[in-house]
C-alpha atoms as a PDB file:
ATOM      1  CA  UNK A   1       0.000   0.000   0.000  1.00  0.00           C
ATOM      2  CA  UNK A   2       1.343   3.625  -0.774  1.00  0.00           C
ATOM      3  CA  UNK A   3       0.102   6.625   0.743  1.00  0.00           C
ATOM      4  CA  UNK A   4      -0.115   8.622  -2.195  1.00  0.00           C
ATOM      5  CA  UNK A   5      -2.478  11.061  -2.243  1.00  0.00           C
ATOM      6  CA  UNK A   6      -5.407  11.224  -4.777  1.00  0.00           C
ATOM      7  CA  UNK A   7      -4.548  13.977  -7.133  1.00  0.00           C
ATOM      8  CA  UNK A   8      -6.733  16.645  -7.315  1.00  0.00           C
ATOM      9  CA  UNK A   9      -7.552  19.190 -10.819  1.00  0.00           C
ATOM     10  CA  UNK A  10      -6.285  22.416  -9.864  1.00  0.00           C
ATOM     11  CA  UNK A  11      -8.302  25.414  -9.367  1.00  0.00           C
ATOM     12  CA  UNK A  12      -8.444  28.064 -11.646  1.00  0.00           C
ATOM     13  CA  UNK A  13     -10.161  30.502  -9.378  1.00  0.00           C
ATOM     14  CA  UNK A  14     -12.330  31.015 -12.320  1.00  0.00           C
ATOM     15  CA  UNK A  15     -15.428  29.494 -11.100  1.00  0.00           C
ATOM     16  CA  UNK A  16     -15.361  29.805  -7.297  1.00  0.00           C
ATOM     17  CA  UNK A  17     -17.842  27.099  -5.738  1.00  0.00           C
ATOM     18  CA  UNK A  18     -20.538  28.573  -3.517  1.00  0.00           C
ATOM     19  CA  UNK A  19     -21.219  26.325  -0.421  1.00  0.00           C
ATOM     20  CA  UNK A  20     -24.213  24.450  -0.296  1.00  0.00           C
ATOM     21  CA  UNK A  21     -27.211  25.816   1.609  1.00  0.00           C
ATOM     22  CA  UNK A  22     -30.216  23.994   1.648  1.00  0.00           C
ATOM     23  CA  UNK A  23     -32.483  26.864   3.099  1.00  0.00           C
ATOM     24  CA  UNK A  24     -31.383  29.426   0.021  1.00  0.00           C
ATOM     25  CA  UNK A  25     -34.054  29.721  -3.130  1.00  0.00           C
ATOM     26  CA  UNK A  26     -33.855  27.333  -5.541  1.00  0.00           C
ATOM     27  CA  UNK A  27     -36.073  27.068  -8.816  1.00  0.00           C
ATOM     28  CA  UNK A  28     -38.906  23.914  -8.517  1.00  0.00           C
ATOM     29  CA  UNK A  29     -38.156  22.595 -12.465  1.00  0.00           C
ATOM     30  CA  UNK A  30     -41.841  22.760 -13.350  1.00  0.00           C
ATOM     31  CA  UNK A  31     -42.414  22.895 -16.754  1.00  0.00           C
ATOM     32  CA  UNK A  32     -44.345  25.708 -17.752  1.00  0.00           C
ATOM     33  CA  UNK A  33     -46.318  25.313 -20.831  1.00  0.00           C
ATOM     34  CA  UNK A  34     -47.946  28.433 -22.683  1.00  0.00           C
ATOM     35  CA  UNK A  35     -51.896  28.303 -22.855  1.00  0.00           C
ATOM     36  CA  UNK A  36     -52.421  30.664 -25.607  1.00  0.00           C
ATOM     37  CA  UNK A  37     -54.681  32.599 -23.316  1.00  0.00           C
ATOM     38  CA  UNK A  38     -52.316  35.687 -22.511  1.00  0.00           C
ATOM     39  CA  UNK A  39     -53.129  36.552 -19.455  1.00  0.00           C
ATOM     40  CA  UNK A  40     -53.063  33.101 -18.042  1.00  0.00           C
ATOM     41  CA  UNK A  41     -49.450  32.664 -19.999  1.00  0.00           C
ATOM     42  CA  UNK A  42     -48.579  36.117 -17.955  1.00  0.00           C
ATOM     43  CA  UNK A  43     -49.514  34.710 -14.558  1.00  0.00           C
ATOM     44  CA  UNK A  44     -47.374  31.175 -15.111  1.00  0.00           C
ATOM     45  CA  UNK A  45     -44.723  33.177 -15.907  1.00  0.00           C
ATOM     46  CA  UNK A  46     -45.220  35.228 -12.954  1.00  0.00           C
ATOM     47  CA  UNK A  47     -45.137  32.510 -10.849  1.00  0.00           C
ATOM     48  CA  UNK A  48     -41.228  31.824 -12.081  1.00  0.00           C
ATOM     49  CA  UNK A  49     -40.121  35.126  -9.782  1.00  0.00           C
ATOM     50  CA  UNK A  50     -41.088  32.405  -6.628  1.00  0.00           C
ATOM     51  CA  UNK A  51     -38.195  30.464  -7.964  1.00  0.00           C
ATOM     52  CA  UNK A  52     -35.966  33.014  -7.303  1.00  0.00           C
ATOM     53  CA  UNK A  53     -37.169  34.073  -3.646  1.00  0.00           C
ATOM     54  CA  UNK A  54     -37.263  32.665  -0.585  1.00  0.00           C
ATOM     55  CA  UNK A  55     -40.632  30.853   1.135  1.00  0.00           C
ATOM     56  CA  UNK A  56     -41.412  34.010   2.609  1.00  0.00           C
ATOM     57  CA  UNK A  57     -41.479  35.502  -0.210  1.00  0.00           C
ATOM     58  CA  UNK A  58     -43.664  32.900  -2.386  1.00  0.00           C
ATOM     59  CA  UNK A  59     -46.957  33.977  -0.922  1.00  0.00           C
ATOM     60  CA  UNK A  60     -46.851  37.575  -2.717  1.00  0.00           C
ATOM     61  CA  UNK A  61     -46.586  36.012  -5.783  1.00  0.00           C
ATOM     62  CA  UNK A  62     -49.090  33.797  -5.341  1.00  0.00           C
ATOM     63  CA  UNK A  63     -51.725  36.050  -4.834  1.00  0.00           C
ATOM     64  CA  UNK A  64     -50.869  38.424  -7.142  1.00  0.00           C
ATOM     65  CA  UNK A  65     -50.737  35.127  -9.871  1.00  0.00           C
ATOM     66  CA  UNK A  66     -54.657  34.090  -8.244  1.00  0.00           C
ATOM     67  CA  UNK A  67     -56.056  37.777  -8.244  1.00  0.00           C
ATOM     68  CA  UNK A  68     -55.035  37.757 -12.088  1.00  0.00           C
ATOM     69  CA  UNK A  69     -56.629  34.252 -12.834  1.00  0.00           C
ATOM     70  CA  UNK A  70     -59.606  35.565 -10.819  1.00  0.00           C
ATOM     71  CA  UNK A  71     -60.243  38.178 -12.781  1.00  0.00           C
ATOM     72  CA  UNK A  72     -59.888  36.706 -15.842  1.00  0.00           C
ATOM     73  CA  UNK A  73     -62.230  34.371 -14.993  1.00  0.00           C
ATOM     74  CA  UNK A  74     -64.769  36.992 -13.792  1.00  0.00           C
ATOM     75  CA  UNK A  75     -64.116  38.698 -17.480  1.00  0.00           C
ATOM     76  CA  UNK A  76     -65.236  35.603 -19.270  1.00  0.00           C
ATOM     77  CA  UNK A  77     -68.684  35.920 -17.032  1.00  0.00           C
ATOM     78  CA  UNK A  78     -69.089  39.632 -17.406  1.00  0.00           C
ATOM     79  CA  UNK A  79     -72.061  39.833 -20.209  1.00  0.00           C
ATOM     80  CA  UNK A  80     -70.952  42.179 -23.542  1.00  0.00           C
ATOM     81  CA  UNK A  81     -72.852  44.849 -24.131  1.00  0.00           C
ATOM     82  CA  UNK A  82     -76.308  44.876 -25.724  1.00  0.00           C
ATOM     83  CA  UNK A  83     -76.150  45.427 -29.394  1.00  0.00           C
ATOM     84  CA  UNK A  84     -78.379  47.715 -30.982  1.00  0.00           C
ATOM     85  CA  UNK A  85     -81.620  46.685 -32.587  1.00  0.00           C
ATOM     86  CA  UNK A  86     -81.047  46.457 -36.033  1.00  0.00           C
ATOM     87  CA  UNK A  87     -83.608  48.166 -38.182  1.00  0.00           C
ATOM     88  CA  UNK A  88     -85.654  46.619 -40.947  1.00  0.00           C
ATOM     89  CA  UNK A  89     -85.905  47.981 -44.262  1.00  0.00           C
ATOM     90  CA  UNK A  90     -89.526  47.565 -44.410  1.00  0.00           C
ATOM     91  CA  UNK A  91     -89.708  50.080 -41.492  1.00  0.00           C
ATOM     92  CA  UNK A  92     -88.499  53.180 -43.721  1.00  0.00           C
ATOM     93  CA  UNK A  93     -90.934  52.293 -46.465  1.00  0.00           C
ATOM     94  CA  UNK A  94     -92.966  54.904 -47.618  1.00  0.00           C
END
C-alpha cells in the first residue's frame, strides 16, 4: 500500500464554488407550458419570480398570480354589451 495522495484538478479561481445551503431559493423545475390565453401565460410566468425568492417571499406572488386568474375568470362571465336593434328595411318604407 502507498500513501499517495489522490490527485486533485487544480483550481483556476475562475469558477469559485458557492457552499451548499439547503435553506437558500432554488427554482422547482416545473415545466411551464404556454396556454395561448395571454393573461393566463402572464400569470405562469409570474409565478417563475417564486423560484428566485425565498418561502417568505412565495406567498406575494401567489396572490398576485390568483387575483389575475380571478379576474380573468370573472371577465369571461361579465355579459358584452347589448347590441343595438337592427332596423328593418320595411320600417323606412314609404
Amino acid at each position: 500500500m502507498t500513501d499517495a495522495m489522490p490527485e486533485v484538478p487544480e483550481d483556476t479561481g475562475a469558477h469559485p464554488v458557492e457552499p451548499y445551503d439547503p435553506a437558500a431559493p432554488a427554482p422547482l423545475g416545473v415545466d411551464r407550458v404556454p396556454t395561448g390565453h395571454p393573461v393566463v401565460d402572464g400569470g405562469l410566468e409570474r409565478l417563475a419570480d417564486a423560484d428566485h425568492l425565498p418561502a417568505d417571499g412565495h406567498l406575494e406572488v401567489y396572490e398576485d398570480v390568483h387575483r389575475g386568474l380571478r379576474e380573468a375568470l370573472a371577465a369571461l362571465d361579465a355579459r358584452p354589451p347589448a347590441a343595438p336593434p337592427m332596423s328593418s328595411s320595411y320600417e323606412h318604407r314609404s
